[in-house]
PDB file of N, CA and C in Angstrom:
ATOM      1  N   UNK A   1     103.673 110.973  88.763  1.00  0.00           N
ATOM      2  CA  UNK A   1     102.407 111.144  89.446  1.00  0.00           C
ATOM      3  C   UNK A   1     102.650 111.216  90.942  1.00  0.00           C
ATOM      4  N   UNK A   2     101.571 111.868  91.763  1.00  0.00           N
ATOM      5  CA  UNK A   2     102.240 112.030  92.850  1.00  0.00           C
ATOM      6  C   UNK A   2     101.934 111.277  93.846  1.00  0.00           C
ATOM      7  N   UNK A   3     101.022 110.151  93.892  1.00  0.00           N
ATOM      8  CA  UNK A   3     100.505 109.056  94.255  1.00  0.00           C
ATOM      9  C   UNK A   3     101.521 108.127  94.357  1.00  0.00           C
ATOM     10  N   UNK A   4     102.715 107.997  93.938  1.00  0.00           N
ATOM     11  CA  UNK A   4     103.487 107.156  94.001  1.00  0.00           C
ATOM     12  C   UNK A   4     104.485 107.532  95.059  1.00  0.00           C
ATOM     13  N   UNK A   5     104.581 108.321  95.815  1.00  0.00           N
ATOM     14  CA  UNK A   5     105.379 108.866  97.061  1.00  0.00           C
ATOM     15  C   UNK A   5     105.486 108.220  97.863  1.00  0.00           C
ATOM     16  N   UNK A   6     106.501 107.240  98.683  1.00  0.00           N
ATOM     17  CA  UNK A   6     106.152 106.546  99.580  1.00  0.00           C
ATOM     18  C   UNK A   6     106.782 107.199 100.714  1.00  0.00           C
ATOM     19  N   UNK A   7     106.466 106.804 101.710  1.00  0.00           N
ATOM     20  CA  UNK A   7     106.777 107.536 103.203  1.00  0.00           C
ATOM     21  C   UNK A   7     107.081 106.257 103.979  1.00  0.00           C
ATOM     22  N   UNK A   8     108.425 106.178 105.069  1.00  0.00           N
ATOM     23  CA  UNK A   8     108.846 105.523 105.854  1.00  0.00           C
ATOM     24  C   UNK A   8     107.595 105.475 106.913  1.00  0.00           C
ATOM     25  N   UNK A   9     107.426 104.813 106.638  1.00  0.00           N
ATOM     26  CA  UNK A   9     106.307 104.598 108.168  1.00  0.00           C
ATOM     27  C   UNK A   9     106.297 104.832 109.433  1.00  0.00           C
ATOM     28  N   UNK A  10     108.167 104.558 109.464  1.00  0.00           N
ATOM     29  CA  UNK A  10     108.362 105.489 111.181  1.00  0.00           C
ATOM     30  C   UNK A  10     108.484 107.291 111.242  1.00  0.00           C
ATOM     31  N   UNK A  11     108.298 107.668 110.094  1.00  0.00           N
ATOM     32  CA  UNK A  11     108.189 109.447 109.823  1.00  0.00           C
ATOM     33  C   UNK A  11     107.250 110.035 110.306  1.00  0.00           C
ATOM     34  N   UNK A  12     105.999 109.152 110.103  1.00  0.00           N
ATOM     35  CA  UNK A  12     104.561 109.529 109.945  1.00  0.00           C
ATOM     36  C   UNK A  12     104.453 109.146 111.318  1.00  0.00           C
ATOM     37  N   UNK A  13     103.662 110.447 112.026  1.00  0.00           N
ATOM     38  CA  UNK A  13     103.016 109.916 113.619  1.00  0.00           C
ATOM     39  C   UNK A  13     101.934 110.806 113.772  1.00  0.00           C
ATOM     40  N   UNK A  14     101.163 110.891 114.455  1.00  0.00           N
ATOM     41  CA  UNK A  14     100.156 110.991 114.920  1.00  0.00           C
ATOM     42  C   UNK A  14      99.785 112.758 115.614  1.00  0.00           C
ATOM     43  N   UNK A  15      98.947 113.285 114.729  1.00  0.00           N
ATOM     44  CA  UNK A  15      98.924 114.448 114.753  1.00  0.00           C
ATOM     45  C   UNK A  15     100.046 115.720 113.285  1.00  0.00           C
ATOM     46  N   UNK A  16     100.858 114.580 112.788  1.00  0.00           N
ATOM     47  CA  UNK A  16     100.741 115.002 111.379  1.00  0.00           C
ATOM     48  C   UNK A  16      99.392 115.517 110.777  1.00  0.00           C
ATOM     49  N   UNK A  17      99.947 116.905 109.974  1.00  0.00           N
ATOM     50  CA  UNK A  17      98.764 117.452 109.079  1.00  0.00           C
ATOM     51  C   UNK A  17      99.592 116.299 107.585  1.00  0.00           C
ATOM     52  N   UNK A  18      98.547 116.543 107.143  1.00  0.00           N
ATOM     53  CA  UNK A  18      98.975 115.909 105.135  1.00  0.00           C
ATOM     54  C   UNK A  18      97.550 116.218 104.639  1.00  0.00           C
ATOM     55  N   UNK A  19      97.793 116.497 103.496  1.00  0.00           N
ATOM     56  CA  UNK A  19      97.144 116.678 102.454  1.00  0.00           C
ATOM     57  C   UNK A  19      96.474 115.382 101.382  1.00  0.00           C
ATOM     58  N   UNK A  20      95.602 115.463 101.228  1.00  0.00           N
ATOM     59  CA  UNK A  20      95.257 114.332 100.988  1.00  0.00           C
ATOM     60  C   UNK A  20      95.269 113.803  99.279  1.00  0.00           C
ATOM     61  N   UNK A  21      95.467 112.934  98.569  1.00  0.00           N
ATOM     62  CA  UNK A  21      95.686 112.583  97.526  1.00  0.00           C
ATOM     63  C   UNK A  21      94.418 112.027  96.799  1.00  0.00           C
ATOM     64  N   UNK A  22      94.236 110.726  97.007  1.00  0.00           N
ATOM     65  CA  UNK A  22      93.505 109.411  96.974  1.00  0.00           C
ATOM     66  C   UNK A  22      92.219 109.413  98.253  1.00  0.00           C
ATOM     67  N   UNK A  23      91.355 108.948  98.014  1.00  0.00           N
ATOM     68  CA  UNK A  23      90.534 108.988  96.591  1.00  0.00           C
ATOM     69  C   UNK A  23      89.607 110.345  96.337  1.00  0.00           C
ATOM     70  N   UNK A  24      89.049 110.161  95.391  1.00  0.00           N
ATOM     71  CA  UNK A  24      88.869 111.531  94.437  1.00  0.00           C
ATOM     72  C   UNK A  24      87.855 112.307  95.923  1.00  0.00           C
ATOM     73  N   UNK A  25      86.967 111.543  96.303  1.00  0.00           N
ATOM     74  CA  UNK A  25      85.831 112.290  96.972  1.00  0.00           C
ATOM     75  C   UNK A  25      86.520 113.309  98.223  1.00  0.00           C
ATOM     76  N   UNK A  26      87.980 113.495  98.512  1.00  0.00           N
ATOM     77  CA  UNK A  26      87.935 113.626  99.524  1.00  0.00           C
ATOM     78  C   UNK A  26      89.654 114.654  99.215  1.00  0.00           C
ATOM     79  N   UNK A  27      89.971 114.128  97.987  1.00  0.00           N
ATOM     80  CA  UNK A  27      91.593 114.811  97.196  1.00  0.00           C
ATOM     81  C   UNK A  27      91.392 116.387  97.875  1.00  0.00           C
ATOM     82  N   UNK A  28      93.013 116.658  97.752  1.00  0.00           N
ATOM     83  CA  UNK A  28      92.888 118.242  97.913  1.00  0.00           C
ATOM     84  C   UNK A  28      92.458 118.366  99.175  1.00  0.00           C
ATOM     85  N   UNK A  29      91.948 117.739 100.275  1.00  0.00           N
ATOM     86  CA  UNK A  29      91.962 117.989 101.528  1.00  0.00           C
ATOM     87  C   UNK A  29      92.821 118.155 102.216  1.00  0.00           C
ATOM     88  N   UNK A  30      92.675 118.698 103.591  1.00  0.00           N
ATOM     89  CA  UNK A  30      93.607 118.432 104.443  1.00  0.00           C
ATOM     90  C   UNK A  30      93.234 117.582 105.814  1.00  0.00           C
ATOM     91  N   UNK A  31      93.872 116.864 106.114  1.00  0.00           N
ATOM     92  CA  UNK A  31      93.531 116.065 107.756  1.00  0.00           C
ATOM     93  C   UNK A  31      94.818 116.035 108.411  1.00  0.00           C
ATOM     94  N   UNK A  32      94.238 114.959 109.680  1.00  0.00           N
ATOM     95  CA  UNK A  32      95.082 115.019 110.653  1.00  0.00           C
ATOM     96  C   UNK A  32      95.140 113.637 110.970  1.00  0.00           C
ATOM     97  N   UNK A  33      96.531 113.007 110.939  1.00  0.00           N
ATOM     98  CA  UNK A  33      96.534 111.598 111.345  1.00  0.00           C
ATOM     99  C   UNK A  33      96.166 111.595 112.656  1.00  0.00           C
ATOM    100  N   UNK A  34      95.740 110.901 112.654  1.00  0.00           N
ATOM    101  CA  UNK A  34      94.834 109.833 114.374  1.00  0.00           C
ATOM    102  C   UNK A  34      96.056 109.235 115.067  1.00  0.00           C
ATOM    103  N   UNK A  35      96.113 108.324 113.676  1.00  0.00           N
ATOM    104  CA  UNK A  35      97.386 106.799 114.130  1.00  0.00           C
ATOM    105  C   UNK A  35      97.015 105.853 113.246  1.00  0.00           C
ATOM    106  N   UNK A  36      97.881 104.645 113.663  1.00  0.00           N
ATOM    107  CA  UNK A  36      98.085 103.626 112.679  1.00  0.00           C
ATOM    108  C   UNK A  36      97.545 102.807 112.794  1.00  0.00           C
ATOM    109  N   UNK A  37      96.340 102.464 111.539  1.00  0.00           N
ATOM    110  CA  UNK A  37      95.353 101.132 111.959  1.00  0.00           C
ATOM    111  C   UNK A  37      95.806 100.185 112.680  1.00  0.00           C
ATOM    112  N   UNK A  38      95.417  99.400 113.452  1.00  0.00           N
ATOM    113  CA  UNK A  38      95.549  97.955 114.295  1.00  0.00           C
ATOM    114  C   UNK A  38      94.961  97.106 113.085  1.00  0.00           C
ATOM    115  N   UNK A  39      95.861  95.939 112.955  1.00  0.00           N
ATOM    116  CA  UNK A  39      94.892  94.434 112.609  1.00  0.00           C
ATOM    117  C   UNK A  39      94.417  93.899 113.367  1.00  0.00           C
ATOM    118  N   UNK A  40      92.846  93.229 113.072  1.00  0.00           N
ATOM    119  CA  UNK A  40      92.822  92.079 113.957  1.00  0.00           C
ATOM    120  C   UNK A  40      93.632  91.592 115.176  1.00  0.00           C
ATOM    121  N   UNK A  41      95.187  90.982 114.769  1.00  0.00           N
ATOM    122  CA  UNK A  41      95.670  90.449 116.104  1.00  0.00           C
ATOM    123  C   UNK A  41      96.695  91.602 116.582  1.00  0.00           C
ATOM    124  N   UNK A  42      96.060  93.058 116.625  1.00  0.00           N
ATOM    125  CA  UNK A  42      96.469  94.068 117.330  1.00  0.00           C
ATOM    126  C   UNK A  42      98.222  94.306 116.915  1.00  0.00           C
ATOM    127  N   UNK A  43      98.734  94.053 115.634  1.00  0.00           N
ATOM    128  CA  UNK A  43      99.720  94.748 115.249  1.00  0.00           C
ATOM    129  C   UNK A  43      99.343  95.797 114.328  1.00  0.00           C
ATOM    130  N   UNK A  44     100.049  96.750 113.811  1.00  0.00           N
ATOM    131  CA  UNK A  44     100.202  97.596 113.043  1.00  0.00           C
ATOM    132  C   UNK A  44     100.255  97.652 111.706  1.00  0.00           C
ATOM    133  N   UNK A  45      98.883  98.039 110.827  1.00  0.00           N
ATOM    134  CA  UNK A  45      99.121  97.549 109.779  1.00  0.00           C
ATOM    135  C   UNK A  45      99.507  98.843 108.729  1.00  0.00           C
ATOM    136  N   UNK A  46      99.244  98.681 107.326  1.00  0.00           N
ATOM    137  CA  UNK A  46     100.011  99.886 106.406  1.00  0.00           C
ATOM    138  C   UNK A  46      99.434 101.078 106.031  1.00  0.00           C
ATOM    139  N   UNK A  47      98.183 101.209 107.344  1.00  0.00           N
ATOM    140  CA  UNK A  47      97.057 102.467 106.751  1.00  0.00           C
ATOM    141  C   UNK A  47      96.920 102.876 107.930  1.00  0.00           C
ATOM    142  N   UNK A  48      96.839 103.866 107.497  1.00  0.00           N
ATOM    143  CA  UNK A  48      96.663 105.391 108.737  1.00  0.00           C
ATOM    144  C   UNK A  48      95.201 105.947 108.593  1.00  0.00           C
ATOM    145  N   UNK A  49      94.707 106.132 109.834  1.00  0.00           N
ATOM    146  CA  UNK A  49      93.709 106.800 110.201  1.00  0.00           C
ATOM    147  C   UNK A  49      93.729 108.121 110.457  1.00  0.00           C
ATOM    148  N   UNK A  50      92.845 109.286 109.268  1.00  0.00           N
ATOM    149  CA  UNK A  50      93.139 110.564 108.936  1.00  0.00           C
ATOM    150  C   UNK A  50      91.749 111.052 109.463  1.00  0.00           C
ATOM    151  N   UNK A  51      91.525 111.954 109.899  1.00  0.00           N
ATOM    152  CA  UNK A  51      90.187 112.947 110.581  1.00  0.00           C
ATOM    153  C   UNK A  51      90.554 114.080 109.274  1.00  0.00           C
ATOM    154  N   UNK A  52      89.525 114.305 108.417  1.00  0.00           N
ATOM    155  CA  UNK A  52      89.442 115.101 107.459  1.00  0.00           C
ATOM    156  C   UNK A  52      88.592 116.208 107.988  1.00  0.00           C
ATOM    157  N   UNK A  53      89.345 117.640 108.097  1.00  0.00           N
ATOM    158  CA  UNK A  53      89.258 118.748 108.865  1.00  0.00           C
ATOM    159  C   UNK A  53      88.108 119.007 108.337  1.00  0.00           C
ATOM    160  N   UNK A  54      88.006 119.494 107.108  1.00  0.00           N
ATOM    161  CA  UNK A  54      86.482 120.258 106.767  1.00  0.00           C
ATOM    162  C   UNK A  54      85.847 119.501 106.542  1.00  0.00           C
ATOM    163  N   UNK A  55      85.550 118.302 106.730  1.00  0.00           N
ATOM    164  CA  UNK A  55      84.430 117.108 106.466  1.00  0.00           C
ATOM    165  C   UNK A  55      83.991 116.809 108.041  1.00  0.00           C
ATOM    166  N   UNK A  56      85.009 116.179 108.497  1.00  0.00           N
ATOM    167  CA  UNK A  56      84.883 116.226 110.197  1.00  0.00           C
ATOM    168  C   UNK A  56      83.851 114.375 110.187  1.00  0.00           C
ATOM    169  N   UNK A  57      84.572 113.759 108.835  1.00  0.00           N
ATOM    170  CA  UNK A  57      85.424 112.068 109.207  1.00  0.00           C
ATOM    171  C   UNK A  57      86.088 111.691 109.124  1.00  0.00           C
ATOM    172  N   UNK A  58      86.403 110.575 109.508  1.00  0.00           N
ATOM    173  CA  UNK A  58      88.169 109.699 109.229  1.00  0.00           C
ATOM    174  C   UNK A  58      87.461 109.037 108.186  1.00  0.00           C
ATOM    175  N   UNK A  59      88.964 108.839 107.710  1.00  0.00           N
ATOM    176  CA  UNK A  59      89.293 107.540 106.376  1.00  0.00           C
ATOM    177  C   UNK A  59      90.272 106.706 106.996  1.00  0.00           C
ATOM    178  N   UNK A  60      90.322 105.696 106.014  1.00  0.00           N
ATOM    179  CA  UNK A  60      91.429 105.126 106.824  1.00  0.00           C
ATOM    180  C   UNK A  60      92.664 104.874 105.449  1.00  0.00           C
ATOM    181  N   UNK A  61      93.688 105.761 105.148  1.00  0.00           N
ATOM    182  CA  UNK A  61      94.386 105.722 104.100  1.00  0.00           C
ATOM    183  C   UNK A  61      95.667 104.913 103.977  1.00  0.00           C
ATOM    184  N   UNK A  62      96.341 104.601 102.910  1.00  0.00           N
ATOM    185  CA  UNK A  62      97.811 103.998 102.699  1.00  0.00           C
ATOM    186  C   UNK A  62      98.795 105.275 102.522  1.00  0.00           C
ATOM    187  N   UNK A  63      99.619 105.352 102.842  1.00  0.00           N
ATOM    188  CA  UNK A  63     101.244 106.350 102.470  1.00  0.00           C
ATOM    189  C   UNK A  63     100.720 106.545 101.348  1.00  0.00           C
ATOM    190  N   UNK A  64     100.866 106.354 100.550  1.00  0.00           N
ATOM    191  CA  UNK A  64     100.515 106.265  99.290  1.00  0.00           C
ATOM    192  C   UNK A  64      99.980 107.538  98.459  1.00  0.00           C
ATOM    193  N   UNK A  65      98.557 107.463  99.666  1.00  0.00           N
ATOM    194  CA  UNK A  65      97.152 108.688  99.725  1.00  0.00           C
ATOM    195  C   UNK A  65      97.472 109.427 100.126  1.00  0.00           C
ATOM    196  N   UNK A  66      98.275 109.908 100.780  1.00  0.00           N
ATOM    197  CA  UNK A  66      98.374 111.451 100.964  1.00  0.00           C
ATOM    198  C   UNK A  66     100.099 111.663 100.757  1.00  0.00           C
ATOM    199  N   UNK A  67     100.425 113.281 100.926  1.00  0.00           N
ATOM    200  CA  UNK A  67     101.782 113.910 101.756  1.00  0.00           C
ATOM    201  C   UNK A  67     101.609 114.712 102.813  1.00  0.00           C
ATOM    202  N   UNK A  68     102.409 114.344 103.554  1.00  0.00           N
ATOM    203  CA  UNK A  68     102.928 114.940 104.865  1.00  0.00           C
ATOM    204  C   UNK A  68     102.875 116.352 104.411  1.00  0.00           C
ATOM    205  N   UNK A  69     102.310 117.227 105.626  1.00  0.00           N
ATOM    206  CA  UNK A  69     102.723 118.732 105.329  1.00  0.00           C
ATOM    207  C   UNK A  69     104.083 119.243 106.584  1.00  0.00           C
ATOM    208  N   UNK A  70     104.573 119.802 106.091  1.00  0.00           N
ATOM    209  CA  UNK A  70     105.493 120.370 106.865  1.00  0.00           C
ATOM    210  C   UNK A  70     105.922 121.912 108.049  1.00  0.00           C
ATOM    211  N   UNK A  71     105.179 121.967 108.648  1.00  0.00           N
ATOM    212  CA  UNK A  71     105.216 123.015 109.343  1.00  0.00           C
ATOM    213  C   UNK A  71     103.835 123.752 108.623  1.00  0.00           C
ATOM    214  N   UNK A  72     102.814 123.043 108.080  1.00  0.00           N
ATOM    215  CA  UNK A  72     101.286 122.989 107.952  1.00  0.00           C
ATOM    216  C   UNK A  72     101.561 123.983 106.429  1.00  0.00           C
ATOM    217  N   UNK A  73     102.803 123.715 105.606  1.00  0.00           N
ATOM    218  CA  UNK A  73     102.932 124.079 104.528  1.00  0.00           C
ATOM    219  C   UNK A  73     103.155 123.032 103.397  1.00  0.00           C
ATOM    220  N   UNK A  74     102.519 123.190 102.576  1.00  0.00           N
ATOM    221  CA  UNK A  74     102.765 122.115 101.165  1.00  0.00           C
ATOM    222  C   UNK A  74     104.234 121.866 101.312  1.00  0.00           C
ATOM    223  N   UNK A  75     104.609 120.879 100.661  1.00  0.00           N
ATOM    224  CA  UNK A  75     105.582 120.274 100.431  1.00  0.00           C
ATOM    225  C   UNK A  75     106.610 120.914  99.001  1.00  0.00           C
ATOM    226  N   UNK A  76     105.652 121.579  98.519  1.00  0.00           N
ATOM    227  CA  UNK A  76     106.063 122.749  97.158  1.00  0.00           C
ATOM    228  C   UNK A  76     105.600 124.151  97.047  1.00  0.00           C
ATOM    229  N   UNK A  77     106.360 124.565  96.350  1.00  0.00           N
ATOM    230  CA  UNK A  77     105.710 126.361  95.946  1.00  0.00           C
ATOM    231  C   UNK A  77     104.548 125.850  95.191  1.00  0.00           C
ATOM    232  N   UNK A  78     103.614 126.874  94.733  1.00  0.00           N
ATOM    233  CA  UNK A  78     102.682 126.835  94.430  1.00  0.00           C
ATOM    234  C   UNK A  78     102.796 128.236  93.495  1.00  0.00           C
ATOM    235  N   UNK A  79     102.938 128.367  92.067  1.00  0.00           N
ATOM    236  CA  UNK A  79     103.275 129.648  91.455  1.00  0.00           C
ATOM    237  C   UNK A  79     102.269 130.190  90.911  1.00  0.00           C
ATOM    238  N   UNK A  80     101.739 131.625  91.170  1.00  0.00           N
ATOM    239  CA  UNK A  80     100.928 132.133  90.111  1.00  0.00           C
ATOM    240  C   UNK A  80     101.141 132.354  88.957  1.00  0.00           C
ATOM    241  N   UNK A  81     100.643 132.137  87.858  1.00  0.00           N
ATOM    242  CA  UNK A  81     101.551 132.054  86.664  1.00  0.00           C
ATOM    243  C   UNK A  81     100.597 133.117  85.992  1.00  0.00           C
ATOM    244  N   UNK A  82      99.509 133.836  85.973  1.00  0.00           N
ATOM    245  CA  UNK A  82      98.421 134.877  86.024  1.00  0.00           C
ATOM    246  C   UNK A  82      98.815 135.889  85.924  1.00  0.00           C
TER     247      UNK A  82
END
């Protein structure tokens, strides 16, 4: 499943595109990381703040929820099989 992908946390920065995974209302999107939530006592916690392009709100997601796109291309081919 592809929800189980984890991402080094120092990979991921700010202004990354990714595609979004988790949760259903919002899957199949694409956004743009913000940055990395703050806790309370202003460290860094394990969820990223995404601006979802064609919705035009943030979520605030885990690694988890999305993949990184790469040069604003999926991470795979995509085959017509048609």
């Amino acid at each position: 499943m592809l929800r189980t992908m984890l991402y080094n946390s120092n990979k991921i920065k700010a202004e990354d595109k990714v595609l979004i995974l988790y949760p259903p209302y919002v899957a199949g999107l694409e956004g743009i990381i913000c940055g990395q939530e703050k806790s309370s006592k202003r460290e860094n916690s394990k969820r990223w703040l995404i601006l979802v392009n064609l919705e035009n709100f943030m979520i605030s997601l885990t690694s988890q929820d999305f993949i990184l796109l790469k040069n604003n291309q999926l991470p795979y081919q995509i085959i017509n099989l048609q």
